[in-house]
Each structure stands twice: as C-alpha cells, then as structure tokens.
Protein backbone atom coordinates (compact mmCIF):
# COMPACT_ATOMS: atom_id res chain seq x y z
CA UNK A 1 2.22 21.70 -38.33
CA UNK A 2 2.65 24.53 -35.64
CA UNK A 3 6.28 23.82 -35.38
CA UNK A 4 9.43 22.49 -37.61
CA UNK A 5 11.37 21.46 -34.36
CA UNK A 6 10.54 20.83 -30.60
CA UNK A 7 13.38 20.43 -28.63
CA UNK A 8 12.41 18.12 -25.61
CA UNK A 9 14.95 17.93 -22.66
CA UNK A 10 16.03 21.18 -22.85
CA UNK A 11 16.47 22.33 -19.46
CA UNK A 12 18.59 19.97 -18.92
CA UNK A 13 22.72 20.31 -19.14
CA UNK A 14 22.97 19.03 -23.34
CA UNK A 15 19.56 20.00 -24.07
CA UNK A 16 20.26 23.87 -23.10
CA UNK A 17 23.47 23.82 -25.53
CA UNK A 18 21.24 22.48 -27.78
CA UNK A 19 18.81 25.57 -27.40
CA UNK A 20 21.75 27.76 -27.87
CA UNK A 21 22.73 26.19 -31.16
CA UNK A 22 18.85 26.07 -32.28
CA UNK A 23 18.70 29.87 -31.20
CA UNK A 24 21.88 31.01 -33.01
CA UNK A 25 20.23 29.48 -36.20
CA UNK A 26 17.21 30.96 -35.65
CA UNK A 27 18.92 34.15 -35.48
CA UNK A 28 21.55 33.82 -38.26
CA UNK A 29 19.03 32.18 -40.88
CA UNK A 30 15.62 32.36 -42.08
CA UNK A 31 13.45 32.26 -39.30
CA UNK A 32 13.50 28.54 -37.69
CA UNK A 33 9.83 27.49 -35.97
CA UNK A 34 10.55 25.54 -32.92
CA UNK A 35 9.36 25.08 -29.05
CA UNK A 36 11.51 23.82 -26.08
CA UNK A 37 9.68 21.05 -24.41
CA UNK A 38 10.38 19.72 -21.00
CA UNK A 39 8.51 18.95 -17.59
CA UNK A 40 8.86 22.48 -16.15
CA UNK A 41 7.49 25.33 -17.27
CA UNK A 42 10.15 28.11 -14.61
CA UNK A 43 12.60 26.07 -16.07
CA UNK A 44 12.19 26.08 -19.56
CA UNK A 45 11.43 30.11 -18.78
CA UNK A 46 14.72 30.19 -17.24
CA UNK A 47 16.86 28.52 -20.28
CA UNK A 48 14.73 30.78 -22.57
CA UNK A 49 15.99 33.84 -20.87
CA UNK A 50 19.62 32.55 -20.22
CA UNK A 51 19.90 31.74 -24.14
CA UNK A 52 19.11 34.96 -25.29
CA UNK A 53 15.94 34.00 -26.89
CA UNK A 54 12.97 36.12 -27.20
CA UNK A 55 9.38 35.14 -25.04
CA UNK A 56 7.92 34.72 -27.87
CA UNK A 57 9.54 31.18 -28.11
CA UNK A 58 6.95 28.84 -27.11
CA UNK A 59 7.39 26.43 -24.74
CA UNK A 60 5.81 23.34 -24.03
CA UNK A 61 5.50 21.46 -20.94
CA UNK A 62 5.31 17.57 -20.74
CA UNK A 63 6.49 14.46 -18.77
CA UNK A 64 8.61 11.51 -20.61
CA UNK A 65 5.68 9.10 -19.22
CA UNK A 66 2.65 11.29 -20.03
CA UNK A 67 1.51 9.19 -23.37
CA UNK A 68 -1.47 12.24 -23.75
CA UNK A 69 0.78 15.01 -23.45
CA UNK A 70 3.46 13.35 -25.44
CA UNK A 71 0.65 12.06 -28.03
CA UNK A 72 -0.16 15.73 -28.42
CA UNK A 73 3.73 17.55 -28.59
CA UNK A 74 4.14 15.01 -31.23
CA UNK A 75 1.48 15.81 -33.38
CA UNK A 76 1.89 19.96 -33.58
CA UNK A 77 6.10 19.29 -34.87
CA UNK A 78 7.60 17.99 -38.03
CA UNK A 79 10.67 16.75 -35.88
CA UNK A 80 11.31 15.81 -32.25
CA UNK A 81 14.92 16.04 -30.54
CA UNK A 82 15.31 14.78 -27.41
CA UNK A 83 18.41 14.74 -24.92
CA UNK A 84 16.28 12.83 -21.99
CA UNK A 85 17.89 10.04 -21.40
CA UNK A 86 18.70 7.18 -20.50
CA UNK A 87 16.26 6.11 -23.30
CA UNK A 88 15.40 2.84 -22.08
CA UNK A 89 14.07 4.50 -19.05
CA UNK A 90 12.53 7.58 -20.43
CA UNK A 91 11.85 7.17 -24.33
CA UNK A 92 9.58 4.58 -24.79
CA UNK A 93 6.91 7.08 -24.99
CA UNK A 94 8.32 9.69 -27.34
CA UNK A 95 9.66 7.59 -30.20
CA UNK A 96 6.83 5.59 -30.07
CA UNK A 97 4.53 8.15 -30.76
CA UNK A 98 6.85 10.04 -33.00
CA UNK A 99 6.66 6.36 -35.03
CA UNK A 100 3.25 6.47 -35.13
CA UNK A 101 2.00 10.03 -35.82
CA UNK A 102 4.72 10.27 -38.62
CA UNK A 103 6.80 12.64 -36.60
CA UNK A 104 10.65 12.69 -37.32
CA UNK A 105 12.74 12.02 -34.31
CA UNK A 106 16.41 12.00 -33.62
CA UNK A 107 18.62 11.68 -30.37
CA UNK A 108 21.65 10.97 -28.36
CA UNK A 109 21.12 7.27 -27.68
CA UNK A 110 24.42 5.03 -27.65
CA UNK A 111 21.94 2.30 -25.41
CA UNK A 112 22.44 -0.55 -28.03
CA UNK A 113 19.99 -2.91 -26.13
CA UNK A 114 17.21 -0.37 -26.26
CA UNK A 115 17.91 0.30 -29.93
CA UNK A 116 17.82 -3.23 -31.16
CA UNK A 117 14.66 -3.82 -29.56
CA UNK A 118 13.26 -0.56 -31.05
CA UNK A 119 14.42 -1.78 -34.45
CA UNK A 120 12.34 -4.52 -34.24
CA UNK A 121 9.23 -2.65 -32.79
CA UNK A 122 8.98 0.66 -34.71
CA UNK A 123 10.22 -0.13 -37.97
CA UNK A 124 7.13 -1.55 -39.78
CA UNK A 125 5.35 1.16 -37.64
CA UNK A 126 7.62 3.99 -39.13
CA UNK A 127 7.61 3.10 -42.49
CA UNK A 128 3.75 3.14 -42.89
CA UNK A 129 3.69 6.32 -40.94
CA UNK A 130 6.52 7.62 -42.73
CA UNK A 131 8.42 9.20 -39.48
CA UNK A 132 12.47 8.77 -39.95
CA UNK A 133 13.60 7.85 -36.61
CA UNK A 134 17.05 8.38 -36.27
CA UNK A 135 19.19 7.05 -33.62
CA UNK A 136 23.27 8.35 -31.97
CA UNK A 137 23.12 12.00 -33.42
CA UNK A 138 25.45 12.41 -30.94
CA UNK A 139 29.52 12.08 -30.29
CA UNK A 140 28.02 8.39 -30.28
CA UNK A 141 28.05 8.03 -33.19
CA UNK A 142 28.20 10.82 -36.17
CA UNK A 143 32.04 11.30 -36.46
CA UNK A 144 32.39 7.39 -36.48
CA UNK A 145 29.56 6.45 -38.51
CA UNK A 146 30.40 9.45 -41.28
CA UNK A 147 33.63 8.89 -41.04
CA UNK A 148 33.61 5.33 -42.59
CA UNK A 149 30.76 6.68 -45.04
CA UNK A 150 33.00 9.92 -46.25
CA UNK A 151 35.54 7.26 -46.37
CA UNK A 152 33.82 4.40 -48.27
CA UNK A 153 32.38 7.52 -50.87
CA UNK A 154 35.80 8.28 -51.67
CA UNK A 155 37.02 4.79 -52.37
CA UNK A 156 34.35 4.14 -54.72
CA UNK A 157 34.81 7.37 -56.40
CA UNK A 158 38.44 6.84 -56.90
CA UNK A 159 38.69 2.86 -57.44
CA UNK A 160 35.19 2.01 -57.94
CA UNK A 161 34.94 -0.36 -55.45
CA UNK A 162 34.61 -0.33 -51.86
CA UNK A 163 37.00 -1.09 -48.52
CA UNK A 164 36.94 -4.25 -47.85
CA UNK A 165 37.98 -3.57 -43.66
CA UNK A 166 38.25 -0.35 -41.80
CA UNK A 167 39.67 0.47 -38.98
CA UNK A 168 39.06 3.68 -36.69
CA UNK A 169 41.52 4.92 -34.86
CA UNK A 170 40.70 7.41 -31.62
CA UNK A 171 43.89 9.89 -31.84
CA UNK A 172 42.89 12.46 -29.89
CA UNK A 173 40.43 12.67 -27.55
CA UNK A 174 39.98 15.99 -25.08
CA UNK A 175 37.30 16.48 -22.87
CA UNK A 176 34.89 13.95 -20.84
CA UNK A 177 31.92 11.88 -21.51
CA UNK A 178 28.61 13.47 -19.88
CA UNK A 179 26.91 12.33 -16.86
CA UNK A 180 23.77 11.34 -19.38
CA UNK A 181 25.95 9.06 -21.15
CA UNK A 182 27.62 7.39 -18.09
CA UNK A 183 23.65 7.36 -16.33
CA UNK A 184 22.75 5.05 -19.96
CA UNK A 185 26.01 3.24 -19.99
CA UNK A 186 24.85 2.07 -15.91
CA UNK A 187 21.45 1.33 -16.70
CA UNK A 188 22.67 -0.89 -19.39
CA UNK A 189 24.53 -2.81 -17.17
CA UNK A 190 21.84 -2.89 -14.39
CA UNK A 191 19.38 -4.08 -17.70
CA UNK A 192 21.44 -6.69 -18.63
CA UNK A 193 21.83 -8.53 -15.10
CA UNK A 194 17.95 -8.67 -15.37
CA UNK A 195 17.43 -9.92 -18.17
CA UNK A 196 21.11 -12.16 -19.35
CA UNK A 197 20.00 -11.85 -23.25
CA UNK A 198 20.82 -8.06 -23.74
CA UNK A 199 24.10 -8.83 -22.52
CA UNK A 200 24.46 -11.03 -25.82
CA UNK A 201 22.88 -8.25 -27.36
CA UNK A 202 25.58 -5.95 -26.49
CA UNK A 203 29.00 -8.22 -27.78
CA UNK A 204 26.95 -8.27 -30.58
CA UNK A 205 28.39 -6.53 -33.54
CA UNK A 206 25.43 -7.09 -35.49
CA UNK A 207 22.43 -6.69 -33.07
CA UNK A 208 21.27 -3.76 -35.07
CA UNK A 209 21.03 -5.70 -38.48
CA UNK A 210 18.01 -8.28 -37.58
CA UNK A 211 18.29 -10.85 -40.18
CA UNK A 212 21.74 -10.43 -40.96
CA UNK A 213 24.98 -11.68 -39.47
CA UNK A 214 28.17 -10.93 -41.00
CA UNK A 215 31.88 -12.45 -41.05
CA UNK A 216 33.67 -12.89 -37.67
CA UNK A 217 34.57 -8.97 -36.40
CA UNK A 218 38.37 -8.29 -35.20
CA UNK A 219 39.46 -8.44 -31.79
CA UNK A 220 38.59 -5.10 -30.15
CA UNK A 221 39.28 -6.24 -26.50
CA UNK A 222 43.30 -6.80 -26.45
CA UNK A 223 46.36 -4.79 -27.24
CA UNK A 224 46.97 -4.55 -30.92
CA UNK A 225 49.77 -3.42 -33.11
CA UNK A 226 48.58 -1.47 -36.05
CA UNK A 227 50.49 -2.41 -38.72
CA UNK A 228 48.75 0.04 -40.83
CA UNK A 229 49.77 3.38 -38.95
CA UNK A 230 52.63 1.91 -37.13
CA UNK A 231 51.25 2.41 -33.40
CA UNK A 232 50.26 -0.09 -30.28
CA UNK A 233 45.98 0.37 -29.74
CA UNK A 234 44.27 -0.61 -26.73
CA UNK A 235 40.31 -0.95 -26.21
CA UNK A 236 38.38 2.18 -27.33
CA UNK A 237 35.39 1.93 -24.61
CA UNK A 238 32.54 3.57 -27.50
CA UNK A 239 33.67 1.02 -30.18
CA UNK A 240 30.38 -1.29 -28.98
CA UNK A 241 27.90 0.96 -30.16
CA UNK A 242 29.58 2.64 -32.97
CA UNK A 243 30.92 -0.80 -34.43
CA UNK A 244 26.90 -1.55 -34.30
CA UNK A 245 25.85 1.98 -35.98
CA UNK A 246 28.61 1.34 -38.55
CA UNK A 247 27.12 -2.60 -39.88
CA UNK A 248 23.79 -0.93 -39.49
CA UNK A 249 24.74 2.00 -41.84
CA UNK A 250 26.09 -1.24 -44.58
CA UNK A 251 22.91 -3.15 -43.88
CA UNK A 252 20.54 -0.05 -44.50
CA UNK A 253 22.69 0.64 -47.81
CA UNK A 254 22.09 -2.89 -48.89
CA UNK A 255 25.53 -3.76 -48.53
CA UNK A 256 27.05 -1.19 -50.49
CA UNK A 257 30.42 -1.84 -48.88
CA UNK A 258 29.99 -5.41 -49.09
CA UNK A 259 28.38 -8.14 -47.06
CA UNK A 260 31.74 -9.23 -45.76
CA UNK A 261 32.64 -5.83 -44.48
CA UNK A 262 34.63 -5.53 -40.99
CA UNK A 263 35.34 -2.69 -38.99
CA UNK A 264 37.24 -2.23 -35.84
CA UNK A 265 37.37 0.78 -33.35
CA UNK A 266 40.68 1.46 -30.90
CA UNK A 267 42.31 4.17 -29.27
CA UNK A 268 45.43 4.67 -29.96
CA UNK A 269 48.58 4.25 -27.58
CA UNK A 270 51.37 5.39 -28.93
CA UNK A 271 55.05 3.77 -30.80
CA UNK A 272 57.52 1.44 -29.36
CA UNK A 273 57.81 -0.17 -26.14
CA UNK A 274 56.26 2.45 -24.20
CA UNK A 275 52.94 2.61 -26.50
CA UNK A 276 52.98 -1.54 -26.46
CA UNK A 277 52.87 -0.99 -22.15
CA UNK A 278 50.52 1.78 -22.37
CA UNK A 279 48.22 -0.79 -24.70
CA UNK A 280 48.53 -3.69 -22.13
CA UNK A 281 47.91 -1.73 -19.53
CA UNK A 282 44.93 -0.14 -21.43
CA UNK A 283 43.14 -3.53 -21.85
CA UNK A 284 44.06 -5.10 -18.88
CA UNK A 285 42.44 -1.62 -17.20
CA UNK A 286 39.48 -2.27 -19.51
CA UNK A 287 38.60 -5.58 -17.92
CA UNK A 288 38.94 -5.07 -14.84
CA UNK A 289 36.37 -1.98 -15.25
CA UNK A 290 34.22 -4.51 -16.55
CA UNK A 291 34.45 -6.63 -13.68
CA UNK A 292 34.01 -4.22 -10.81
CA UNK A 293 30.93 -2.53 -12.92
CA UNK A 294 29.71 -5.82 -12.74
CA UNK A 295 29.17 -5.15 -8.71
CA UNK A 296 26.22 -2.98 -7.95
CA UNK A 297 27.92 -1.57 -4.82
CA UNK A 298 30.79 -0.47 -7.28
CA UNK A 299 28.57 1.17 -9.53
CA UNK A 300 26.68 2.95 -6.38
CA UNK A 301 29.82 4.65 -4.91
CA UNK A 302 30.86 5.65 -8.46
CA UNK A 303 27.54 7.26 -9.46
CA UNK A 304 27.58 8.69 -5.62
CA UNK A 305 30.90 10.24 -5.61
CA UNK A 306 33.23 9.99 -8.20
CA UNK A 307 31.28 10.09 -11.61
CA UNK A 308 29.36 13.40 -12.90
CA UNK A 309 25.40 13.25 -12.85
CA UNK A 310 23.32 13.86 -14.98
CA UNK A 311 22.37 17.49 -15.62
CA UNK A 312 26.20 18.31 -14.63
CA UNK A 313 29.07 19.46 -17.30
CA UNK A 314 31.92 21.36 -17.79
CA UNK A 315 32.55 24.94 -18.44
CA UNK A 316 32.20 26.63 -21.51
CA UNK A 317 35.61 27.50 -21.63
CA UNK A 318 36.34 23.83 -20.93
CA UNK A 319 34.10 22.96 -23.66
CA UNK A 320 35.43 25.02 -26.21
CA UNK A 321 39.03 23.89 -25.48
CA UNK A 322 38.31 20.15 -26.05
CA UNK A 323 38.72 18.50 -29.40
CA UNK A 324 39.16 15.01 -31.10
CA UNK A 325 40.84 13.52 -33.82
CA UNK A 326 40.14 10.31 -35.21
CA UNK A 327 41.98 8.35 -38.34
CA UNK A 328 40.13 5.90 -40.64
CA UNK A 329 42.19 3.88 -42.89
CA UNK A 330 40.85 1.41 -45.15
CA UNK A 331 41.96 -1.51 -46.80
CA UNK A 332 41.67 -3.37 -50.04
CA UNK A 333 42.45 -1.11 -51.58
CA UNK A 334 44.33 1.50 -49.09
CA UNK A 335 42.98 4.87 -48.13
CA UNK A 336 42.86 6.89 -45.02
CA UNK A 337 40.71 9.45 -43.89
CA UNK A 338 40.54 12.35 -40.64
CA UNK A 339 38.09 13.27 -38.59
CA UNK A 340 38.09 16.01 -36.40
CA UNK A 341 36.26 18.21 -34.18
CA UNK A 342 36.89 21.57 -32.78
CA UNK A 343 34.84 21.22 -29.63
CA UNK A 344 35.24 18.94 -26.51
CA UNK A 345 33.29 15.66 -28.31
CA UNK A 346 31.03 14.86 -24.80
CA UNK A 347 29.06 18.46 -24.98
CA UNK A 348 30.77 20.81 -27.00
CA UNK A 349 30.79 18.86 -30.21
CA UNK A 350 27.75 17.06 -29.60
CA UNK A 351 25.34 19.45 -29.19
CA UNK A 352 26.05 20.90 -32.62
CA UNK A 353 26.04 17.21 -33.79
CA UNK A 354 22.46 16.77 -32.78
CA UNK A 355 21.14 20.06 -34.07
CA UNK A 356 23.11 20.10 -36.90
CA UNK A 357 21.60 16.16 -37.62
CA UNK A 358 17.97 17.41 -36.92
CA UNK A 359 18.29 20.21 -39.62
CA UNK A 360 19.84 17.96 -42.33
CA UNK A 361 17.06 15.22 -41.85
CA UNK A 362 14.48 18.31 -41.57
CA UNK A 363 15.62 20.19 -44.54
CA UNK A 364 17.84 18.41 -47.05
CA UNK A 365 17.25 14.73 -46.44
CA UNK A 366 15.22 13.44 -49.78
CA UNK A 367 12.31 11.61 -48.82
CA UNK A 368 12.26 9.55 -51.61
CA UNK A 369 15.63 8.06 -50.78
CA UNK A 370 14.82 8.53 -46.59
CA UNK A 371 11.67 7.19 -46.27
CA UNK A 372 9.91 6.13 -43.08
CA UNK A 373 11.75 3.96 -40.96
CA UNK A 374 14.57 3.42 -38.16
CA UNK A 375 18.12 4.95 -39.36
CA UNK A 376 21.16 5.76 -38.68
CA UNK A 377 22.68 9.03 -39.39
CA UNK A 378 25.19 7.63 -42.16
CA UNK A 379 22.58 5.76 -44.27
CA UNK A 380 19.63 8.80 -43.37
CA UNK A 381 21.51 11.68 -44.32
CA UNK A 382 25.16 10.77 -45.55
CA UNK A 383 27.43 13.12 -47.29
CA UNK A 384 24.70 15.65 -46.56
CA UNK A 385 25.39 15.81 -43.11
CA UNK A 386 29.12 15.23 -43.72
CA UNK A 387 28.82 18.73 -45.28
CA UNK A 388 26.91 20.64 -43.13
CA UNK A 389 29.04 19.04 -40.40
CA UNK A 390 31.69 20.88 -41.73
CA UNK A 391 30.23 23.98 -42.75
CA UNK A 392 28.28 24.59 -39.36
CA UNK A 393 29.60 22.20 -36.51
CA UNK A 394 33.46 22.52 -36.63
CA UNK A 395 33.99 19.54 -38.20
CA UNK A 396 36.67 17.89 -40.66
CA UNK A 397 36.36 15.52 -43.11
CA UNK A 398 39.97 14.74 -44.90
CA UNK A 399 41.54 12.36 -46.83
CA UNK A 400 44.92 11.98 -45.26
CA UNK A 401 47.02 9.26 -46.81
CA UNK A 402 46.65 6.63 -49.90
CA UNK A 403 50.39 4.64 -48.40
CA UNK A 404 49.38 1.45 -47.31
C-alpha cells in the first residue's frame, strides 16, 4: 500500500480540522503516510499550505460519484476517512469499494437509514474482503457509544455482571451542530417522505441489529423525572442514532450486556419546578420541530437563511471554548460514569474523534478480534479508543458515583 490513511473531504470545513489533527501527528510521531483526497486539486493545495504541511504531502483528486477514480484511491490506502457527507447522497461509492477492495473505512455518519441499509449490503461483502467499516466516528456517536462501553467494563469488573438499563444524560452541551450534520439530518427527512419505510426505520431502536429485536425501549420523547440524579430531562435530539449505535455495539458483542438491555438518551433540564417547565417546554418544542420539518417550504427557508451550510463553522476560538459533559448511570446494579470533552463537540471535538478513531482501528485494533465487517466504534475498538481518547483527544472517562 502507498498510503496508511487518505483523508477524503478534506477541503471541506471538518475535513480541514481533520488535516490539522492528521498533520500534528505526523509531526509529533513517527512519520504517518497519508494523502488528502478531494475533487479539487487548488483546493486541496490551498488546505495543504494553510495546515502547515509540507508539498510533499500527496494529494489526490477524485469525485464522490467517480466509481474508477474512487476504485483506484481505494486500492493505494490501508484506511479511508471521509467527512463528505450527507452519506446517502455521496457515499455509496466509497464504502462500497472500501468493502470490496478490503480497505478500512470510517466516518461521520449519524444517517441511520443509510446505515441500516448498508448493514445489510456490505457486511457479507466486508467480511470476505476483510475491510472494517466503521460507522459515527464522530460527536455522533463515540462519547455515547464509549461511554456505555467504559461503563458496562467497569460493572463487570467490579460486580461481574453487567447493567441491566442505562441511561445517558446530556449535562453540558457548548457549541453547535455543523452544517454537514443538519444537511444529513434534512436529507433524511426529504428520504423518508419518499420512501414511508425509512421513517419506521428511524423510531427504530433496533434498525441496526437485523435479526434482532429487543425489549420495549423507554420513552425518550416526553418530559421525564430522573429519579436517579434527581433532575427533570426533556428530548435529547441525537438520542435516535446513538440509542441505535449503542444496541448495535450489544448485538456485535453478542449480548455481552444482555439481550434485554435498555438504554435511554436525554438532556438534562434542571431541579424543581423550573427544570419540570423547562422539560415540558423542551418536548413540547421538540414536536413541534418535528412537525414544521415535516413541510418542505419550512425546511427551504431554514436551510436558506437561518441554518449554517455546509462547508461553514465557527471560529477556532469558538471551537476551542466549547465543551460537553455527559453522565451515564447504570442500573442493576448502580454505577455512574462522566464523559467529557474539552472541545466544542460539533467540530472541535469531533475532528479529533474521527482521527483519533482512524488511528486506533489502523494501529491497535486486533484483527483477530476486528475482523472484516460493518462496526461500530464501541464493539471495533473499545477501551482502546476509550484510551487514546483520553490521552490524545481531550477526553474523560470517569467513574463518578456508585449511590443509587
């Protein structure tokens, strides 16, 4: 292989903080062999110069639809990230030849509908060809996805059984989704009016486990009381596709946390009276977003004026001043864990993420335990990327609290 990583996407606004991280390790480490890949070459010149790296990086130029030149980027790397999205418009082509030539792949994806269907198509395809495809390497969803894993590890190191339920809690949350995301999150919507069975797809907790349906999930969609860390919760609008990552993860560890696992995902409101009004109002807020989205005309004038595009972001001082915070707790028996990040989780954090995912999986993920097939980054990598997580991507992973 010519190359351990090519980055494809990277002119664009997550891909180039993406280069940046890539770069940094290639500078503070052994030497790291890996190409930027995108559809212009001035661009990919111009990100090359802006992150300090030398013109001796190659880079590679290729359209998302271009099978040939896809075909043949695929075949000179050991691993493919890519940040062009939304997937179900533009990655067809890339994971399916990453699939085939045996090419390691992760991304950004939190497009559940496109995901379920590429669990069904790649992963006999993967496993003979031995490529680990690895799906939400991103803010969607590492810190929730490793967060019930570094949880679940600890209760069966300290009870010898797993938790029976977790819930994760959004505490903290500063800084904004990117326009990529919200672009995937609208062509779900527009997907699902075309075709009325991905919309079952995506109130399904389980559409990433074919085969398999577990118990009946908890109520994500109302105000709740927490009992367990004494606060009102409203809806937490990313619990779809992480509560889908997280069953996955169980299903891909043959159960390990038990085929009558649940897991619920809110954000948090706040105590008393005022956080049970600030829940109410959070759901009822939640629905009626739902509803207008629903519109196309609504989504138009939001993607027209109001929302960010893709390609757009915040400052880097904006960036670095985000963060998140998000509590675990477990039950049966009780445990609680923290997750935090040090970065704002839309960009910041989830650039570093995706690297930081793409370097475990290249470097420290056993083959004999990852083999060829379609992951997620809790059963791929585990406690291997919990670590390097913290060691290289601002992360925290803490146990906070045994009180029930």
């Amino acid at each position: 292989m010519t190359f351990d990583i090519v980055l494809f996407g990277a002119t664009g606004y997550t891909g180039r903080l993406v280069a940046e991280v890539l770069q940094s390790v290639d500078s503070a480490t052994q030497p790291l062999r890996w190409a930027m890949a995108g559809r212009s070459l001035e661009k990919l010149k111009s990100v090359r110069t802006d992150i300090g790296a030398p013109e001796s990086l190659p880079l590679l130029v290729a359209e998302a639809t271009d099978a040939a030149a896809i075909a043949e980027l695929v075949r000179q790397t050991r691993l493919v990230i890519t940040t062009v999205g939304p997937y179900q418009r533009y990655g067809d082509v890339l994971v399916d030849a990453c699939a085939r030539e045996g090419t390691d792949y992760v991304d950004l994806c939190g497009e559940s509908t496109w995901m379920a269907t590429k669990v069904r198509q790649l992963g006999e395809t993967a496993k003979r060809s031995g490529a680990r495809i690895v799906f939400s390497c991103g803010f969607d969803s590492v810190p929730f996805d490793l967060g019930v894993v570094f949880l679940q590890t600890e209760a069966l190191r300290r009870f010898g059984q797993p938790l029976g339920a977790v819930q994760g809690v959004m505490r903290v949350m500063k800084g904004g989704f990117s326009g990529g995301t919200i672009a995937s999150a609208m062509a779900t919507i527009e997907a699902s009016e075309r075709d009325p069975r991905l919309a079952a797809t995506m109130q399904d907790p389980f559409a990433l486990t074919p085969g398999f349906e577990g118990p009946i999930q908890p109520d994500g969609a109302s105000a709740k009381f927490l009992d367990s860390i004494g606060v009102w919760s409203g809806p937490f609008v990313m619990a779809p596709i992480n509560t889908k990552n997280v069953h996955r993860t169980n299903h891909l560890l043959d159960y390990l946390w038990g085929r009558d696992f649940t897991y619920e995902e809110r954000m948090q409101a706040g105590k008393g009276e005022q956080g049970r009004r600030r829940a109410v109002k959070m759901a009822r807020n939640a629905r009626w977003q739902n509803r207008l989205l629903g519109f196309p005309p609504v989504r138009w004038c939001l993607q027209r004026w109001v929302l960010p595009k893709p390609g757009e972001g915040p400052t880097a001082q904006q960036r670095e001043s985000g963060q998140f915070e998000i509590v675990f707790v477990g039950q049966a028996p009780s445990l609680r864990a923290v997750v935090t990040g040090d970065r704002d989780p839309g960009y910041g954090s989830t650039a570093r993420m995706l690297a930081q995912s793409a370097l475990c999986l290249l470097h420290e993920a056993d083959r004999s335990v990852t083999a060829g097939g379609v992951w997620t980054p809790g059963a791929s990598m585990g406690m291997l990327l919990v670590q390097r997580l913290r060691e290289h991507a601002g992360l925290t992973f803490e146990i906070e609290s045994t009180a029930a």
